[in-house]
Protein backbone atom coordinates (compact mmCIF):
# COMPACT_ATOMS: atom_id res chain seq x y z
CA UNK A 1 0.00 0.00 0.00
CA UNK A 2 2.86 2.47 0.54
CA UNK A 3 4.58 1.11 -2.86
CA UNK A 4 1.20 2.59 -4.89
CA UNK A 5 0.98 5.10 -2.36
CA UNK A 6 4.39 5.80 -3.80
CA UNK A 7 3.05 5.66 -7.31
CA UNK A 8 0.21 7.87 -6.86
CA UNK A 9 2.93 10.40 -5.69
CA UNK A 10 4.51 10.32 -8.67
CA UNK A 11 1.99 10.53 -11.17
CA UNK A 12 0.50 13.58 -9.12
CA UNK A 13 3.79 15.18 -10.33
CA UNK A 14 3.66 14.03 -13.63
CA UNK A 15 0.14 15.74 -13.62
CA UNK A 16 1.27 19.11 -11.87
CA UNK A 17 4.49 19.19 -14.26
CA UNK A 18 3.64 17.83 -17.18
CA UNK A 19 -0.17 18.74 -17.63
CA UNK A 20 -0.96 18.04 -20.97
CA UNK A 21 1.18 14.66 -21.44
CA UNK A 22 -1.03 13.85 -18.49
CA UNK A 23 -4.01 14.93 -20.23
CA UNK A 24 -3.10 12.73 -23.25
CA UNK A 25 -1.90 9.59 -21.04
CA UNK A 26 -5.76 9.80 -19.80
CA UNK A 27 -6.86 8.19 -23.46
CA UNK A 28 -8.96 5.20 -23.28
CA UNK A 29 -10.05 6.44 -19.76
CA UNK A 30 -14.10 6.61 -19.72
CA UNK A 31 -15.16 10.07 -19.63
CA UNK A 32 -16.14 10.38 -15.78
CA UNK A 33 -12.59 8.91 -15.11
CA UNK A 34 -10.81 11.13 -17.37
CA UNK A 35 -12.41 14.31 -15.48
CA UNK A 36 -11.92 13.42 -12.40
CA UNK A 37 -7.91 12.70 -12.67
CA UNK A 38 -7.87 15.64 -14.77
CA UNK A 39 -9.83 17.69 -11.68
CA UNK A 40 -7.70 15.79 -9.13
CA UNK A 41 -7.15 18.23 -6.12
CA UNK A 42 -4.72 15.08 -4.25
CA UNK A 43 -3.01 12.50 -4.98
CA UNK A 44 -4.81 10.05 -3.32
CA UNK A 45 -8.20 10.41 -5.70
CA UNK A 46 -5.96 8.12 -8.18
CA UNK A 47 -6.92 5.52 -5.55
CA UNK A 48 -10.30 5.13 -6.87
CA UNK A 49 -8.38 4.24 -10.41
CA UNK A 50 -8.14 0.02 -10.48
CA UNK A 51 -4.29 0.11 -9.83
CA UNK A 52 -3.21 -2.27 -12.43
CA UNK A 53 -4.59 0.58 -14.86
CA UNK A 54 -3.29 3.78 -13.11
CA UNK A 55 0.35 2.08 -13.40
CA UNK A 56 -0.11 2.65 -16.93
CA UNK A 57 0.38 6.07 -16.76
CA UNK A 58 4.12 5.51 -15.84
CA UNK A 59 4.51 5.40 -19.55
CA UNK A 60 4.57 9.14 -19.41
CA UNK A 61 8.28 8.58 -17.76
CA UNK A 62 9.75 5.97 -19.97
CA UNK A 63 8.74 3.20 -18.16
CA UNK A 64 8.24 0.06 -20.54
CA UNK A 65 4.95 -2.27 -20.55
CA UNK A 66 7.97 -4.93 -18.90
CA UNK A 67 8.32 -2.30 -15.98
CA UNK A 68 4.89 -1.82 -15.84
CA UNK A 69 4.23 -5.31 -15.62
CA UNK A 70 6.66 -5.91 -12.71
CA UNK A 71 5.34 -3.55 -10.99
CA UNK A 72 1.46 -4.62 -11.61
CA UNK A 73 2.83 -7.72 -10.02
CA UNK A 74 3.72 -6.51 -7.01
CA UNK A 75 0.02 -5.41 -6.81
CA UNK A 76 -1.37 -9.45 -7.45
CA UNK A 77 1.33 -10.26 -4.69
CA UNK A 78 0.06 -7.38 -2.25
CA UNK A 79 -3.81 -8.93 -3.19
CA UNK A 80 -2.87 -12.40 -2.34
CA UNK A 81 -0.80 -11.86 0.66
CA UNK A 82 -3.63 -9.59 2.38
CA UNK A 83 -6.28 -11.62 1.87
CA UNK A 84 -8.12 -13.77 4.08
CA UNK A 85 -7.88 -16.61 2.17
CA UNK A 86 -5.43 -18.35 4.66
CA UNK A 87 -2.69 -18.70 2.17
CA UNK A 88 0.91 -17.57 3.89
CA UNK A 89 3.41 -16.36 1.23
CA UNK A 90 6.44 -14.92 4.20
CA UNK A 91 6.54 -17.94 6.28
CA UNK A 92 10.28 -16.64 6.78
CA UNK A 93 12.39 -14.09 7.77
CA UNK A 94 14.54 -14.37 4.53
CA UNK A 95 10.97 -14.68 1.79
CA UNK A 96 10.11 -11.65 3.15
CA UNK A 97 13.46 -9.80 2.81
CA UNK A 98 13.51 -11.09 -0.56
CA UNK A 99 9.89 -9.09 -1.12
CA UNK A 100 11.24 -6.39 0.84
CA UNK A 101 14.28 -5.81 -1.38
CA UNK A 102 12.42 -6.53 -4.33
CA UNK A 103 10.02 -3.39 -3.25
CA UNK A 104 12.58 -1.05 -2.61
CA UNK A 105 14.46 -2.02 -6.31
CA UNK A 106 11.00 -1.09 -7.98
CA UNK A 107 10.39 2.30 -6.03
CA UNK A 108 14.16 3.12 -6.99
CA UNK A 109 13.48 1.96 -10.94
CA UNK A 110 9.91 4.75 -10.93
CA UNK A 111 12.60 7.07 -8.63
CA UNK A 112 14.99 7.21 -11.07
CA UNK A 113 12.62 7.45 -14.30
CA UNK A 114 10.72 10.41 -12.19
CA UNK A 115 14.00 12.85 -12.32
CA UNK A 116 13.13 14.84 -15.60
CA UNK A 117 9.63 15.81 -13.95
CA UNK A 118 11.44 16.34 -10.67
CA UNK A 119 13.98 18.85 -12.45
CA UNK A 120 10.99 20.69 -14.42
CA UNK A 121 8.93 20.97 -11.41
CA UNK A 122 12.36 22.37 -9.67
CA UNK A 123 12.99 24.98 -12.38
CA UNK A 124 9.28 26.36 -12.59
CA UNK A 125 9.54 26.61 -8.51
CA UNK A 126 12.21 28.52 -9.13
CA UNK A 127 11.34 30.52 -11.51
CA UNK A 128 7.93 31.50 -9.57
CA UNK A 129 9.79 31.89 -6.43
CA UNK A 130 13.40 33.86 -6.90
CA UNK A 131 11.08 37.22 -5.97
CA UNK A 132 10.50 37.42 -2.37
CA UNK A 133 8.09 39.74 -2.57
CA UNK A 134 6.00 38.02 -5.59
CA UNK A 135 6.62 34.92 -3.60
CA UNK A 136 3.53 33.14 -1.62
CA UNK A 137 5.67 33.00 1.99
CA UNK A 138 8.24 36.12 2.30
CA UNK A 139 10.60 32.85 4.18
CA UNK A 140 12.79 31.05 1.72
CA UNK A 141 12.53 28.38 4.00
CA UNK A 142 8.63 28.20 4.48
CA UNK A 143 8.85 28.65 0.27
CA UNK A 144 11.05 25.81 0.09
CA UNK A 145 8.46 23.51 2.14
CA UNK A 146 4.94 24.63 1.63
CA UNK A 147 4.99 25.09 -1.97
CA UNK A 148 7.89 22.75 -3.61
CA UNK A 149 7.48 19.76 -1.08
CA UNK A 150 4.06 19.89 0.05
CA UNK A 151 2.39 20.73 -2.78
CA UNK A 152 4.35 18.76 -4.94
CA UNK A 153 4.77 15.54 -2.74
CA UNK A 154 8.33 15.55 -2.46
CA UNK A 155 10.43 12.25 -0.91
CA UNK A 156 13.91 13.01 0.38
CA UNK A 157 15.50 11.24 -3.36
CA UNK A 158 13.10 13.84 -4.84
CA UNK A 159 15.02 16.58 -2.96
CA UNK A 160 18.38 15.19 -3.19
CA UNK A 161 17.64 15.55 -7.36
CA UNK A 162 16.76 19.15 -7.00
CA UNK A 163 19.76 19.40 -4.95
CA UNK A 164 21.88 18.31 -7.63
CA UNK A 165 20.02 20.92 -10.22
CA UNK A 166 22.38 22.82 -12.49
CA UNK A 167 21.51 26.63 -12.19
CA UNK A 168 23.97 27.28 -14.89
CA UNK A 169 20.84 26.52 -16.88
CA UNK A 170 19.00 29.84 -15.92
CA UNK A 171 22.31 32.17 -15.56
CA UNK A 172 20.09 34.79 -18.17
CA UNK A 173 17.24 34.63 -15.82
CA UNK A 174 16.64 38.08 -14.96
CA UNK A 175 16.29 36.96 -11.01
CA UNK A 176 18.94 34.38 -11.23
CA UNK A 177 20.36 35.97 -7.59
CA UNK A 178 17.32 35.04 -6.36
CA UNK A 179 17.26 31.15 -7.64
CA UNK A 180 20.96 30.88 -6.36
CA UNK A 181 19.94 32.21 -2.89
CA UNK A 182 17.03 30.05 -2.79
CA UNK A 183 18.74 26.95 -4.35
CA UNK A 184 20.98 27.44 -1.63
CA UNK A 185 18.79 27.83 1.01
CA UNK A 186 17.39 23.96 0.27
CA UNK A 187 21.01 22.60 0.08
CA UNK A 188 21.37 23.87 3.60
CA UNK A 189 18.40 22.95 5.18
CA UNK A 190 18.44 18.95 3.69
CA UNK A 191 21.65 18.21 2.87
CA UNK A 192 21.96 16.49 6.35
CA UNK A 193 19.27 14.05 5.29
């Protein structure tokens, strides 16, 4: 449940970065579907989505049908394991280690694929942001958490990418001072974690 929790994470930044791929991903959705991810106000309405379906949408970051498949697998496992149905799949430590391991592997695999969107939604934030007084929190550090991570659903790997952002990208910026001071600002306050 965390792994699609996970998921859902991620395609809520696909949707707030990369709108109208989104919008396109959403063919062969019925219409009342289609609206209602398009209208999504959290992350968690993809939930009503069947899951095997809303993994689908991973396409949008270069993940392949294969991908996709491994991970709609780990969604039959998940359905078997938690059922009532008296079958017992981690009768030991080391089976469910294995799962475990396997898990983590998969979350990296979307992790790494969701970088590009992580970068773009970095860049517009600091684009919108560099202004402190256009800004929506005059802080750089309430900035940094209420509207990049909160809104956008960061995870620390999320952060550590926009750590690693290359300003040098908007050095003709007009408030390029601005992005620096505020790039640096999130360096400081996460680098620790």
């Amino acid at each position: 449940m965390l792994t699609m929790s996970f998921v859902y994470f991620n395609i809520w930044q696909i949707k707030q970065t990369e709108h109208d791929d989104f919008a396109k991903g959403l063919i062969g959705f019925g219409k009342d579907v289609e609206k209602s991810l398009l209208e999504a106000t959290s992350p968690f309405v993809f939930s009503a989505v069947n899951e095997r379906t809303i993994l689908r949408l991973l396409k949008l970051i270069a993940c392949d049908n294969g991908k996709i498949g491994t991970y709609a697998k780990l969604v039959d496992d998940r359905n078997n394991t938690a059922h009532p149905n008296g079958n017992i799949f981690f009768s030991t430590s080391d089976a469910l280690d294995t799962k475990i391991r396997e898990i983590l592997r998969i979350v990296n695999e979307i992790q790494v694929h969701s970088r590009p969107v992580i970068e773009h939604c970095y860049r517009e934030f600091l684009l919108r942001s560099a202004a402190p007084e256009e800004r929506e929190y005059p802080e750089q550090a309430d900035q940094i958490r209420e509207v990049l991570i909160h809104e956008n659903y960061l995870s620390l790997q999320d952060i550590r990418f926009c750590m690693r952002f290359d300003l040098e990208n908007l050095r003709d910026e007009a408030e390029v001072e601005g992005m620096r001071e505020l790039h640096q600002a999130l360096v400081l306050a996460y680098q620790e974690e």
